[in-house]
Structures are given as C-alpha cells and as structure tokens.
N, C-alpha and C. Protein backbone atom coordinates (compact mmCIF):
# COMPACT_ATOMS: atom_id res chain seq x y z
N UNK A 1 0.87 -1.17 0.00
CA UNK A 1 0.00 0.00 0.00
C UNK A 1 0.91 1.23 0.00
N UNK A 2 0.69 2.34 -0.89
CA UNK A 2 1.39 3.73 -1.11
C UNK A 2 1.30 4.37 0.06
N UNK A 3 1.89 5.06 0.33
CA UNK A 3 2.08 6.21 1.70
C UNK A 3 0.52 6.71 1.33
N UNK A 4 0.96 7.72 0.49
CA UNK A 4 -0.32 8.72 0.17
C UNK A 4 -1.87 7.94 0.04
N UNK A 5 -1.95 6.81 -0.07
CA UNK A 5 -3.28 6.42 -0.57
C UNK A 5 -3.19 5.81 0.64
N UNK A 6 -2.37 5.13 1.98
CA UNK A 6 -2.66 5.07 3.15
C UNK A 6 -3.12 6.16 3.77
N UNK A 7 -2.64 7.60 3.72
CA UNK A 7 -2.78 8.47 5.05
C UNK A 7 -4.23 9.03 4.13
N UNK A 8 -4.65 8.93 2.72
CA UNK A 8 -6.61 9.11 2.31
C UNK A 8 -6.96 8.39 3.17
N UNK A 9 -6.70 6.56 3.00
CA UNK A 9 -7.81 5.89 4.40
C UNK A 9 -7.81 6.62 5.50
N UNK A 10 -6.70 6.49 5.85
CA UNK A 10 -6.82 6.95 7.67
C UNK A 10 -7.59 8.29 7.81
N UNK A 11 -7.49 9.41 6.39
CA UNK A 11 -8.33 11.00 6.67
C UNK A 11 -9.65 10.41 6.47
N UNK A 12 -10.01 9.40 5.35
CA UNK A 12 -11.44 9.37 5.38
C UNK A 12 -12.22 7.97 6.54
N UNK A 13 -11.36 7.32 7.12
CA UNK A 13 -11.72 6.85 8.48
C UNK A 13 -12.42 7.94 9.14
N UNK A 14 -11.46 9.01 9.75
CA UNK A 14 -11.58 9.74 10.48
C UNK A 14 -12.64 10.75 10.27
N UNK A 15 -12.62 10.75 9.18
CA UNK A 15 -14.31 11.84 8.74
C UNK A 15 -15.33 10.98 8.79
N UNK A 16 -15.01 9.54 8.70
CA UNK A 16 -16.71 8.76 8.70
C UNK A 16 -16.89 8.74 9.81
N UNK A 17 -16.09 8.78 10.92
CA UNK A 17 -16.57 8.31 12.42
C UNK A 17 -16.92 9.72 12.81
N UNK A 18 -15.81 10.79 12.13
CA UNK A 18 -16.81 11.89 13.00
C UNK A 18 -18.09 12.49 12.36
N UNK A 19 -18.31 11.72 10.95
CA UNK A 19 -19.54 11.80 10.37
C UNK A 19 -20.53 11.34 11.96
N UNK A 20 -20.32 10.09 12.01
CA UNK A 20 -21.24 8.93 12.41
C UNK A 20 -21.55 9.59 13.51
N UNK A 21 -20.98 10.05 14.40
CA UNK A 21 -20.85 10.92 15.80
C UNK A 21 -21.38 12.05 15.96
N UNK A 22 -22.26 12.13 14.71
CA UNK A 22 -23.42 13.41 14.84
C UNK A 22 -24.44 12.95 15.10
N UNK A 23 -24.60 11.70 14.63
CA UNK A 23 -26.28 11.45 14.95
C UNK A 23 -26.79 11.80 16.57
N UNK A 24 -27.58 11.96 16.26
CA UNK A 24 -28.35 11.87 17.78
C UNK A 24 -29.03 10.73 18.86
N UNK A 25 -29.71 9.98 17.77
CA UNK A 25 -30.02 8.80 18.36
C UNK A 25 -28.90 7.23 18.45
N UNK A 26 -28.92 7.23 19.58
CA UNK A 26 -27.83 6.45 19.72
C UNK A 26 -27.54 4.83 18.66
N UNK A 27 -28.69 4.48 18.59
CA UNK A 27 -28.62 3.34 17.44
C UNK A 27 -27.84 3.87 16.59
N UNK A 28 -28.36 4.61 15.66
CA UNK A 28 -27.65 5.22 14.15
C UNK A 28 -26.23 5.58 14.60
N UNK A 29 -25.93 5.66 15.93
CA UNK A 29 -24.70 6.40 15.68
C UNK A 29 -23.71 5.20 15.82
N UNK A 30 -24.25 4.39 16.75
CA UNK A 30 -23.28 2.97 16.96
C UNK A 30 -23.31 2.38 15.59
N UNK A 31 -24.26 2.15 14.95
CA UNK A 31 -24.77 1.55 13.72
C UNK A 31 -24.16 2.17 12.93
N UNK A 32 -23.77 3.68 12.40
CA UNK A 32 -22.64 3.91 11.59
C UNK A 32 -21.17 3.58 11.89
N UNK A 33 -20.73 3.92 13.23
CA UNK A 33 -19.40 3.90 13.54
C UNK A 33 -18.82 2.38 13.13
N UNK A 34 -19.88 1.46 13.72
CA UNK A 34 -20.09 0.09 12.96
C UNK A 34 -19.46 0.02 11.46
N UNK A 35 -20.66 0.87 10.38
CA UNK A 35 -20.69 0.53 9.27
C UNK A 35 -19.44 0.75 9.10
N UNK A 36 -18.83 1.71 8.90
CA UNK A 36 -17.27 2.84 8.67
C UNK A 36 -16.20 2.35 8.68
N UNK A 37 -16.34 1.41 10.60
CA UNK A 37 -14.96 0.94 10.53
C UNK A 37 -14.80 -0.16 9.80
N UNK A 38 -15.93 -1.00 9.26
CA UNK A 38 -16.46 -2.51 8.72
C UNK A 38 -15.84 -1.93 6.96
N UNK A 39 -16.22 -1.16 6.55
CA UNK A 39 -16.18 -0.47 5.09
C UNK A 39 -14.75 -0.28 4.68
N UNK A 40 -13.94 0.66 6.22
CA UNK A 40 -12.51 1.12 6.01
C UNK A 40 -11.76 -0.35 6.42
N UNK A 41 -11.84 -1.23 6.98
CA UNK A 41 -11.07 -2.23 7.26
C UNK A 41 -11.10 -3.34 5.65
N UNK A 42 -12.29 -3.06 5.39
CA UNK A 42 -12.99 -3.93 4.05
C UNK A 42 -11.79 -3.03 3.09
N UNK A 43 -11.88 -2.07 2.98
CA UNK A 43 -10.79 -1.17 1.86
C UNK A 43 -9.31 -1.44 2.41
N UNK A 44 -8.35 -1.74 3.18
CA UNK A 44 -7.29 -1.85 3.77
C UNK A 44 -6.69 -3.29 2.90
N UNK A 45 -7.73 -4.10 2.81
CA UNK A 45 -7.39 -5.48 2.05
C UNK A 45 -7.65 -5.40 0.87
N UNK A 46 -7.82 -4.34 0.11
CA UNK A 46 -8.12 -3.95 -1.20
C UNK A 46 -6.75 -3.58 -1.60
N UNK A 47 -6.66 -3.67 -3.08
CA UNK A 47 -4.62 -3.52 -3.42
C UNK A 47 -4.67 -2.26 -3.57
N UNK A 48 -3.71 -2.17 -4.39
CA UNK A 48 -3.41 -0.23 -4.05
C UNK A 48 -4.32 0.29 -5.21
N UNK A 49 -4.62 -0.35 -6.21
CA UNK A 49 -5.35 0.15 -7.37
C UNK A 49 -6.76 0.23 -6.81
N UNK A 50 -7.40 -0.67 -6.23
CA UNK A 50 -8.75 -0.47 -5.64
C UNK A 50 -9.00 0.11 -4.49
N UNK A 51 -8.13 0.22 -4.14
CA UNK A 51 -7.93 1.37 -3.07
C UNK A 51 -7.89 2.69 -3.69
N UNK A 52 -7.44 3.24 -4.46
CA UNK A 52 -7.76 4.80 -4.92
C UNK A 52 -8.83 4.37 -5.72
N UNK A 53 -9.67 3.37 -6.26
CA UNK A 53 -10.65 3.71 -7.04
C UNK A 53 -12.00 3.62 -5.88
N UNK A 54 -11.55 2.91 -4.67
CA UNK A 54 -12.50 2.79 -3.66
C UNK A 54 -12.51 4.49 -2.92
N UNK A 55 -11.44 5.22 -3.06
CA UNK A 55 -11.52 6.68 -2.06
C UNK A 55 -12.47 7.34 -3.06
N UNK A 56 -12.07 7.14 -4.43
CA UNK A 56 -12.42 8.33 -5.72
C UNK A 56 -13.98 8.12 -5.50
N UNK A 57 -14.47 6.68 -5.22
CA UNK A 57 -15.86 6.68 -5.72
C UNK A 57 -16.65 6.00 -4.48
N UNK A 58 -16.39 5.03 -3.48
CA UNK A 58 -17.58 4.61 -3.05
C UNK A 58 -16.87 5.23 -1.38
N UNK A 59 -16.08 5.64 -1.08
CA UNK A 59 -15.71 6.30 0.22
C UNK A 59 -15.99 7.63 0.19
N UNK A 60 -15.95 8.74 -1.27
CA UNK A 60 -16.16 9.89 -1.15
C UNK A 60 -18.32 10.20 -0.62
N UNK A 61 -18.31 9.07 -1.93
CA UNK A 61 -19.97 8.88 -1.49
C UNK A 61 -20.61 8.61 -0.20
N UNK A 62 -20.39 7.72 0.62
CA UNK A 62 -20.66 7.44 1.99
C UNK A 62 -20.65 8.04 2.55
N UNK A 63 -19.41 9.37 2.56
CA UNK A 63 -19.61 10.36 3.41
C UNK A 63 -20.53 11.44 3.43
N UNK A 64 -20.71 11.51 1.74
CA UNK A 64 -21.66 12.29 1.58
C UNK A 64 -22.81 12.14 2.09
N UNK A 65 -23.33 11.33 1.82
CA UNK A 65 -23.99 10.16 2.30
C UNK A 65 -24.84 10.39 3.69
N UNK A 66 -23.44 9.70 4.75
CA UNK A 66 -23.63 9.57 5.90
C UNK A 66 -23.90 11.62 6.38
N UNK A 67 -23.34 12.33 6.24
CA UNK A 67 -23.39 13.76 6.48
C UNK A 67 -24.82 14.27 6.01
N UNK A 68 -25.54 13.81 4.59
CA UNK A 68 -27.29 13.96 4.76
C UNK A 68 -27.74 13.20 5.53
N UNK A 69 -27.90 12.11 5.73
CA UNK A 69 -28.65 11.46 7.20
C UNK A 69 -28.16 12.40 8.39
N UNK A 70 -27.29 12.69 8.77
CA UNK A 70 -26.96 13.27 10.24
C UNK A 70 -27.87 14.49 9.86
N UNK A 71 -27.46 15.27 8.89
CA UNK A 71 -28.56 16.35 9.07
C UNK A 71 -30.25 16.62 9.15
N UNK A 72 -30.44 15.16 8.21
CA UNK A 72 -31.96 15.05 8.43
C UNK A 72 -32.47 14.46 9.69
N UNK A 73 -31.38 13.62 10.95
CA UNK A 73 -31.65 13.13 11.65
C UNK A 73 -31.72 14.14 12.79
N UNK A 74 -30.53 15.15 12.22
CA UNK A 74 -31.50 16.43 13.58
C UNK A 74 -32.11 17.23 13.58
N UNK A 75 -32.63 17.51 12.04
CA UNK A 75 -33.80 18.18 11.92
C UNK A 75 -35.10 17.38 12.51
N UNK A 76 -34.96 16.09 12.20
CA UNK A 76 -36.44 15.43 12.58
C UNK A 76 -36.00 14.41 14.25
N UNK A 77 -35.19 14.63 14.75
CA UNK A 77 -34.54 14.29 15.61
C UNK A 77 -35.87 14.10 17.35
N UNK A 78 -36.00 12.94 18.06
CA UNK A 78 -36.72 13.13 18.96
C UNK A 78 -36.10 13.55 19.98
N UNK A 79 -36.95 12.91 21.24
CA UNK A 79 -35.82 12.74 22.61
C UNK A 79 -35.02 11.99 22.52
N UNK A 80 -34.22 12.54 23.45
CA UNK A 80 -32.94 11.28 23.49
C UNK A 80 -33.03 10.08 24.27
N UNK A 81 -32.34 8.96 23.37
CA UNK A 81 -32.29 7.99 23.99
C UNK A 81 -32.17 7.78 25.33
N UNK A 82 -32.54 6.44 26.28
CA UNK A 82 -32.16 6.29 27.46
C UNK A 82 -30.53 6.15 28.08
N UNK A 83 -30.22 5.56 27.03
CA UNK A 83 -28.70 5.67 27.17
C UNK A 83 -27.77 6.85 26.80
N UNK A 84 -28.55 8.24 26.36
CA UNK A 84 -27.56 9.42 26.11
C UNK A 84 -28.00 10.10 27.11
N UNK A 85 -28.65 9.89 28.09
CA UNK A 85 -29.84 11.23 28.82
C UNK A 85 -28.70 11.44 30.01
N UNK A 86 -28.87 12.40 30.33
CA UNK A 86 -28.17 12.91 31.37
C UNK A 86 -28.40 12.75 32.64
N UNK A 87 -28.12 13.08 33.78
CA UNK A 87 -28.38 12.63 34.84
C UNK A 87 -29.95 13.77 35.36
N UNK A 88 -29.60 15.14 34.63
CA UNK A 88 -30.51 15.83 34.72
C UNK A 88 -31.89 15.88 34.02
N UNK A 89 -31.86 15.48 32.45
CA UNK A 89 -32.74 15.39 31.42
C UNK A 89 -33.73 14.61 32.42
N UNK A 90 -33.95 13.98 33.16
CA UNK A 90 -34.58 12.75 33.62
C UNK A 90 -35.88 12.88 33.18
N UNK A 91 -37.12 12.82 33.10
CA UNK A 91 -38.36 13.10 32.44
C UNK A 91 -39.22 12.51 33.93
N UNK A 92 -38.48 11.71 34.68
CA UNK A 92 -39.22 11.29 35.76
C UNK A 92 -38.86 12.32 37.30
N UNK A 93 -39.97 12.59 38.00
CA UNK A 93 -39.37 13.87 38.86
C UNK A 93 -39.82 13.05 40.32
N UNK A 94 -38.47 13.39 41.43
CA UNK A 94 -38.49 12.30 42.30
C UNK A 94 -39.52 12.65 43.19
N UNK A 95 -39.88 12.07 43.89
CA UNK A 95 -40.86 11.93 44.89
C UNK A 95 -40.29 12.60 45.97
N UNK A 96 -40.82 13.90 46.68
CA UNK A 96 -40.57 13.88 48.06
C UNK A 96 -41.06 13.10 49.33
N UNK A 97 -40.15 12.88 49.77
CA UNK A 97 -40.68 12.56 51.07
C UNK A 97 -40.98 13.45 52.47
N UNK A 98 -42.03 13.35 53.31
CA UNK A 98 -42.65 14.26 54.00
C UNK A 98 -42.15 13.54 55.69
C-alpha cells in the first residue's frame, strides 16, 4: 500500500466516524461507527489500485452520504435515547418525602 493512498484511508476513516458521531439517536450512531470501521477495514485489504478507485468513488460517497442522514436526523430528531440522557434530562421527577 502507497504512503499517500494510506494516510486518504486513515483521513477518510476519520471523517466517517466523526460523520457517524453526529447522529443523535444512539442506534444510528453505533450503527454507523459500525458501518465505517467494517467499510474502512474492508478497503485496507483492497490492493493499491482499488484502493484509490474505492476513495475516488464509493468512500467519497458514503460520506456524503452519511453527512445527509446526520442532518436530516436532527432536523427530525426526537428525545434522546435512554442511554444518552443525562443525569438531569430525567423526564421522571423524584418523589418527596414528608
């Protein structure tokens, strides 16, 4: 593998995960970081020729890609998951005791 067509993977690794790391709802976001690293590890065993034809065409796309879902996902975006909520967000309000 070429220097230069190594340190594209590693820049467009690094933009899919911080693509993926916008979503809001926690599924989609595990579920991309998933897809990304599954896609960039899948391209690493690709030779050096399919490797620049994989950045030119199906890695530039994905990101594109993945960057319209994140935006439509926080425009139409709900509450947050149980597993992102904060200690404060709580939606349940405690009971005093008297």
């Amino acid at each position: 593998m070429s220097l230069p067509v190594k340190q594209s993977l590693n820049i467009l690794e690094k933009k899919l995960v911080r693509a993926a790391r916008g979503f809001y709802d926690y599924n989609f976001r595990q579920y991309f970081l998933q897809k990304s690293k599954d896609c960039i590890a899948t391209a690493r065993n690709l030779s050096s020729e399919e490797q620049e034809k994989y950045l030119k065409t199906e890695g530039r796309e994905m990101l594109k890609q993945m960057k319209r879902m994140v935006l439509v996902n926080r425009m139409y975006g709900s509450q947050p998951v149980f597993l992102d909520r904060k200690k404060d967000d709580s939606p349940i309000t405690p009971v005093k005791k008297e």
